[in-house]
C-alpha atoms as a PDB file:
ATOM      1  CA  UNK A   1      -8.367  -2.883 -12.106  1.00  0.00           C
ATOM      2  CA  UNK A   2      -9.249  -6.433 -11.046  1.00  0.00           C
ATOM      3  CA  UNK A   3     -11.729  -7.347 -13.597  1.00  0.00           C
ATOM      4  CA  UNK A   4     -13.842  -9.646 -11.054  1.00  0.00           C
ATOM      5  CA  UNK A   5     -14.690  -6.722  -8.692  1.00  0.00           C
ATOM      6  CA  UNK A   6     -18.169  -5.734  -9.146  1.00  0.00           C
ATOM      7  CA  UNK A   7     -20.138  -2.129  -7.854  1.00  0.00           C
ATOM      8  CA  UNK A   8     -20.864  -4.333  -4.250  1.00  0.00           C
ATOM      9  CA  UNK A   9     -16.996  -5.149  -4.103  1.00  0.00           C
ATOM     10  CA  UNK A  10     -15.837  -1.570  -4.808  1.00  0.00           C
ATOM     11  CA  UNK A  11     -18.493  -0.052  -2.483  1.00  0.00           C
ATOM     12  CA  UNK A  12     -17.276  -2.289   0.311  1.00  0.00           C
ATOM     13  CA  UNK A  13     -13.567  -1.499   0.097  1.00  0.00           C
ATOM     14  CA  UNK A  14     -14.412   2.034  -0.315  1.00  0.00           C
ATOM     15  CA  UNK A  15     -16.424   2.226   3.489  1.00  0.00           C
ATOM     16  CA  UNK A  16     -13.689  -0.104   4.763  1.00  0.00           C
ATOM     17  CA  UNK A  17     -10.644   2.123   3.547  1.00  0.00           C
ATOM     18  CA  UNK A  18     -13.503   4.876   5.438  1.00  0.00           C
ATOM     19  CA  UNK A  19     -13.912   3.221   8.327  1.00  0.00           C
ATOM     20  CA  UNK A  20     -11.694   0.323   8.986  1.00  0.00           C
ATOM     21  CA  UNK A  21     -13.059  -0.642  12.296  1.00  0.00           C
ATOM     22  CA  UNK A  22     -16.349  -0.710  10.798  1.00  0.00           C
ATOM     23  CA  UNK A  23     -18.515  -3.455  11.662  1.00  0.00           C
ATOM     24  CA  UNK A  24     -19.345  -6.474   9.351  1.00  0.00           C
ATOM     25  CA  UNK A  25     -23.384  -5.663  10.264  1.00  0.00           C
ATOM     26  CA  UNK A  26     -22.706  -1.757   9.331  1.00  0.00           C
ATOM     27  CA  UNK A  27     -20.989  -3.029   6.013  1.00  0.00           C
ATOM     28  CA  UNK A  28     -23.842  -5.524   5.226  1.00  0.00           C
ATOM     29  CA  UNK A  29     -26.093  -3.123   6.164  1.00  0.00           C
ATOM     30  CA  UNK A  30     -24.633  -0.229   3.887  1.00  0.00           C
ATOM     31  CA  UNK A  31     -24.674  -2.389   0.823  1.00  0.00           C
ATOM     32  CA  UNK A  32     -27.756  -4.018   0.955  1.00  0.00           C
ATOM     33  CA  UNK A  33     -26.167  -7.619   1.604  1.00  0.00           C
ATOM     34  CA  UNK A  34     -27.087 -10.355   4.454  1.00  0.00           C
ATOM     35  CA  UNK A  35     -24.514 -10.172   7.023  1.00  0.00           C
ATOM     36  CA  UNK A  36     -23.312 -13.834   5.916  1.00  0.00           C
ATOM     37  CA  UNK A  37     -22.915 -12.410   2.272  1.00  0.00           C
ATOM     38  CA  UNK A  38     -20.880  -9.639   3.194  1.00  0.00           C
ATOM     39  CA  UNK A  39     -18.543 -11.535   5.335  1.00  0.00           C
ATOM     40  CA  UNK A  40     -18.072 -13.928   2.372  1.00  0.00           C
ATOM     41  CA  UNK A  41     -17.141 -11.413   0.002  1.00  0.00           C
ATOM     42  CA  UNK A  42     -14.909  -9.490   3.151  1.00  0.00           C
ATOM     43  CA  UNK A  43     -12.880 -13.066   3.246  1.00  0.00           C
ATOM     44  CA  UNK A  44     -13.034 -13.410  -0.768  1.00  0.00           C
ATOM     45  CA  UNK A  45     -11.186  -9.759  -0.666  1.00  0.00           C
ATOM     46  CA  UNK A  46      -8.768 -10.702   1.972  1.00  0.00           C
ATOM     47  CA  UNK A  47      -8.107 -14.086   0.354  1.00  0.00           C
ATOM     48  CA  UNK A  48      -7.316 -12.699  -3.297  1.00  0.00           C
ATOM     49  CA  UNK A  49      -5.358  -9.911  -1.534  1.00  0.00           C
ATOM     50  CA  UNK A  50      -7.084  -6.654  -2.561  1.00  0.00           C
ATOM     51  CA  UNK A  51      -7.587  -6.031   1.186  1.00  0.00           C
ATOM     52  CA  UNK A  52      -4.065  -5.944   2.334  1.00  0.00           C
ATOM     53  CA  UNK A  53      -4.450  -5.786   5.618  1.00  0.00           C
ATOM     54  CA  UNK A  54      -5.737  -3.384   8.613  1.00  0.00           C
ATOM     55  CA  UNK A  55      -4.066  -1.032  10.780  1.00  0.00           C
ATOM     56  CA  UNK A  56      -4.367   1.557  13.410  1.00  0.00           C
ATOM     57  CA  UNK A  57      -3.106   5.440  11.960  1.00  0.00           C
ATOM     58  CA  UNK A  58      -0.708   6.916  14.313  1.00  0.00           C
ATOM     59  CA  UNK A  59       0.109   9.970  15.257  1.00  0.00           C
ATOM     60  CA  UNK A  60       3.559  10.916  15.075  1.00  0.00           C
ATOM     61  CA  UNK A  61       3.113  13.901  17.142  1.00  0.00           C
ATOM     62  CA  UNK A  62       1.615  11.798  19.860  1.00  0.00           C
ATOM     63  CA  UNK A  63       4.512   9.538  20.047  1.00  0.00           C
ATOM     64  CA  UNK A  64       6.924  12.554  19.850  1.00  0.00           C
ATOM     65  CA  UNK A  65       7.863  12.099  15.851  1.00  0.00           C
ATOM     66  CA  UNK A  66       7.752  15.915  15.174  1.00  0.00           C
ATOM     67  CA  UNK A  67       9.861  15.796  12.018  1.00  0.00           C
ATOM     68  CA  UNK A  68       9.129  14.615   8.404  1.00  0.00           C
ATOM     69  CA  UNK A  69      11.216  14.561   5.614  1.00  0.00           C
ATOM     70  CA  UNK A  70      11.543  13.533   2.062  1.00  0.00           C
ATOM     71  CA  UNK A  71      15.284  11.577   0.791  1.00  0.00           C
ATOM     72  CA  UNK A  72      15.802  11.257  -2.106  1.00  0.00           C
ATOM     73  CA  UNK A  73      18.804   8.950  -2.705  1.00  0.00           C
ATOM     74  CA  UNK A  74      21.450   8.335  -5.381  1.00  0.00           C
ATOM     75  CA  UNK A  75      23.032   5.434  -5.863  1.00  0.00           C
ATOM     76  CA  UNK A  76      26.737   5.277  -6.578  1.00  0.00           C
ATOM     77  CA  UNK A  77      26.568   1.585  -8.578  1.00  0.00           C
ATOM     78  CA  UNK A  78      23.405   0.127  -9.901  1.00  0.00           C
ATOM     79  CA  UNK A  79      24.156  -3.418  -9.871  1.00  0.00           C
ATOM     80  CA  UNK A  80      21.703  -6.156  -8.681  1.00  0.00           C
ATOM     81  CA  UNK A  81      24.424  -6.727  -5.416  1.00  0.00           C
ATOM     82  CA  UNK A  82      24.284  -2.614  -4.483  1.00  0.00           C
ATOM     83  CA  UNK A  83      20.930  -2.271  -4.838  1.00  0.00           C
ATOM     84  CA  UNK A  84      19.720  -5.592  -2.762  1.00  0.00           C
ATOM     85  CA  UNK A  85      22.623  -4.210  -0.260  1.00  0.00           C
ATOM     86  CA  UNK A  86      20.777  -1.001  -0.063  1.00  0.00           C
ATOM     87  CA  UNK A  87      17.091  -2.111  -0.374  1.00  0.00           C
ATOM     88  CA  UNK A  88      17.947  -4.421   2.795  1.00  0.00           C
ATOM     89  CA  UNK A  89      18.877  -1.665   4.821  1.00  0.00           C
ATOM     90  CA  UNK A  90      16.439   0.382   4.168  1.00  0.00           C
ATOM     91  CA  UNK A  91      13.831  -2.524   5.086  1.00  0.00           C
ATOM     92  CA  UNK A  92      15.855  -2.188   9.041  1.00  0.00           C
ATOM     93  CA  UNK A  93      15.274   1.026   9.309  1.00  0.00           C
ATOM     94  CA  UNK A  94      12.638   2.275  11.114  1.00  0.00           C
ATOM     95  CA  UNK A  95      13.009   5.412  10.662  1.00  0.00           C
ATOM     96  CA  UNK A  96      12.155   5.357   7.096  1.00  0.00           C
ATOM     97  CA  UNK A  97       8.227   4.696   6.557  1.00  0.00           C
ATOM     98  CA  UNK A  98       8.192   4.297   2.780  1.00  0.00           C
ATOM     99  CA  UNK A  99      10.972   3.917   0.169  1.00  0.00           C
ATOM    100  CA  UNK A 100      10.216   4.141  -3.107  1.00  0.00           C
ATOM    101  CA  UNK A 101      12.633   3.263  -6.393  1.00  0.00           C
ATOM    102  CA  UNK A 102      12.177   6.276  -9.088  1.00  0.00           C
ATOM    103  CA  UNK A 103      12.717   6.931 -12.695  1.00  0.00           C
ATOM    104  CA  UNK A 104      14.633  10.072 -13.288  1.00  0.00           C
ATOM    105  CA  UNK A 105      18.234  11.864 -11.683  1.00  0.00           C
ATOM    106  CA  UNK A 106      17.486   9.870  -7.822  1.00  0.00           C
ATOM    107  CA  UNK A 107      17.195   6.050  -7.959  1.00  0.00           C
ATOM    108  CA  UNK A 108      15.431   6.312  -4.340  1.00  0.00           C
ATOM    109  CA  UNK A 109      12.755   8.621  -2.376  1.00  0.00           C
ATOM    110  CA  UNK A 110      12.705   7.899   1.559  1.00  0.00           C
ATOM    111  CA  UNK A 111      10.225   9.349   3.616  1.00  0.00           C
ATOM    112  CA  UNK A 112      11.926   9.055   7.264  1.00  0.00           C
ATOM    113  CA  UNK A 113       9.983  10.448  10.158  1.00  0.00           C
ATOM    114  CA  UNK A 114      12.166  11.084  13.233  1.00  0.00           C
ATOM    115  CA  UNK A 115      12.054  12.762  16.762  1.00  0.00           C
ATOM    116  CA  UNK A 116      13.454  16.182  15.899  1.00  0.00           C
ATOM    117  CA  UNK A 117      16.761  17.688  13.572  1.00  0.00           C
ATOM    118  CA  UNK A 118      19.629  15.954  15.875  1.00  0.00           C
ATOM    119  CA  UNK A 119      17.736  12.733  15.488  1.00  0.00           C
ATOM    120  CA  UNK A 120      17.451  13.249  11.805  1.00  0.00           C
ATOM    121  CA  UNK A 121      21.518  13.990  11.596  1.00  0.00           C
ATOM    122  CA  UNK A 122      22.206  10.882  13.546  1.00  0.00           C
ATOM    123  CA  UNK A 123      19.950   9.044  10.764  1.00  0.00           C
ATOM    124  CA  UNK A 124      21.721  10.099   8.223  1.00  0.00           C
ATOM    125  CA  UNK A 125      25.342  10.175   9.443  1.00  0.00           C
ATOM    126  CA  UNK A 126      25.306   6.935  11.022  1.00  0.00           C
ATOM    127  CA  UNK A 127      23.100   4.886   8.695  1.00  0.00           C
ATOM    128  CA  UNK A 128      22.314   6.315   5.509  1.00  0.00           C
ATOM    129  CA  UNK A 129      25.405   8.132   4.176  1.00  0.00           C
ATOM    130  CA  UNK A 130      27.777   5.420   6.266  1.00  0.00           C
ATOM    131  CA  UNK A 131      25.494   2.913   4.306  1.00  0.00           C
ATOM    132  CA  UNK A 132      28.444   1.867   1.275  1.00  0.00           C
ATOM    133  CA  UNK A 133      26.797   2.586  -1.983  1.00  0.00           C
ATOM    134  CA  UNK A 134      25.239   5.632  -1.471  1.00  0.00           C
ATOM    135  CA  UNK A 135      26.380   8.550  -3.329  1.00  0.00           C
ATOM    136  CA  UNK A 136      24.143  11.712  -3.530  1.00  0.00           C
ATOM    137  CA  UNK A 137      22.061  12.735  -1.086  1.00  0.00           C
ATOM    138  CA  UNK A 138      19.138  15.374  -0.982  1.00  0.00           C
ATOM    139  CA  UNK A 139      16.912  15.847   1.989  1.00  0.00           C
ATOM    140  CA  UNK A 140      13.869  17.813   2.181  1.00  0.00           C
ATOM    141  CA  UNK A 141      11.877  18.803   5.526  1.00  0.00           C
ATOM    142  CA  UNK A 142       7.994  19.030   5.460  1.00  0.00           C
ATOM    143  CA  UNK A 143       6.481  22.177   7.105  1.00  0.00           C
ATOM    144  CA  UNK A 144       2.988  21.273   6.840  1.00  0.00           C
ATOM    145  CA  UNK A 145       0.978  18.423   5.374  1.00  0.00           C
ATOM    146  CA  UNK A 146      -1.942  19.949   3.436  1.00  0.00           C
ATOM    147  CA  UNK A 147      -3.506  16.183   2.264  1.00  0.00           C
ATOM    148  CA  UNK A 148      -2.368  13.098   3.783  1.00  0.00           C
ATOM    149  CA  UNK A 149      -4.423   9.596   2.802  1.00  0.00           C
ATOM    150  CA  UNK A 150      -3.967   6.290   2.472  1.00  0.00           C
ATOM    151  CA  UNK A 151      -7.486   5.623   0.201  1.00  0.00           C
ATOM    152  CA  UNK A 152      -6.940   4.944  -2.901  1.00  0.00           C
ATOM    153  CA  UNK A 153      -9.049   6.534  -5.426  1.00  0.00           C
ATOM    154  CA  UNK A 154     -11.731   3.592  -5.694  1.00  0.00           C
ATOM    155  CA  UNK A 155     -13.853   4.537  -8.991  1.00  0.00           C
ATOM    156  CA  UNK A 156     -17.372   2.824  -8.549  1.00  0.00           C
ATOM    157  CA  UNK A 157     -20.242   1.971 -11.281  1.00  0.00           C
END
């Protein structure tokens, strides 16, 4: 943990990561700073990075994004020239939300979020597996999400 976050610090990032769109008077106001104070420490945040930006969450539904799934990917060569070939694909693709390099049997876990099944198939005919340097493949659907956040676990004095 960033050693030169204090209780006032933590409590702010934890109502922002709450309620993003929440006012700098309802943050001031919550923990017992002047407005001026809090908007200080707000820009000291965003300045040193711990606040790493803002965005709206989406609903996939709403947008027609019905299907989910997990990739996990295996590399067929791990040199530094496959892997930057493969990370910058990855980075084109919108499909794919989060990619994530692992320890263990998979060098990669995608989490792609498409229309529907054929859409899915397309993705992964036409991009992933004719992407050179992949070699194993293992896909995974999600049926329901039972916990989905993007707080992180802010621990406060």
């Amino acid at each position: 943990m960033n050693s030169s976050l204090d209780r006032t610090d933590l409590r702010i990032l934890a109502l922002l990561q709450a309620n993003g769109r929440a006012t700098n008077a309802e943050i001031a106001e919550t923990v017992n700073l002047s407005a001026s104070a809090c908007l200080r420490r707000v820009q000291k945040l965003e300045a040193d990075g711990v606040i790493a930006g803002y965005a709206a969450q989406v609903d996939p539904q709403a947008l027609g994004l019905g299907l989910q799934a997990f990739v996990r990917v295996q590399l067929e060569k791990h040199g530094s020239a496959a892997v930057q070939h493969f990370v910058q694909s990855v980075q084109s693709w919108n499909e794919v939300v989060a990619c994530h390099a692992l320890t263990g049997e998979m060098d990669y876990l995608l989490q792609v979020v498409v229309s529907d099944l054929d859409d899915f198939s397309r993705f992964l005919l036409d991009k992933l597996l004719n992407e050179s340097g992949v070699g194993d493949v293992t896909s995974s659907f999600v049926l329901r999400t039972v916990k989905h956040t993007r707080a992180l676990p802010i621990k406060q004095a």
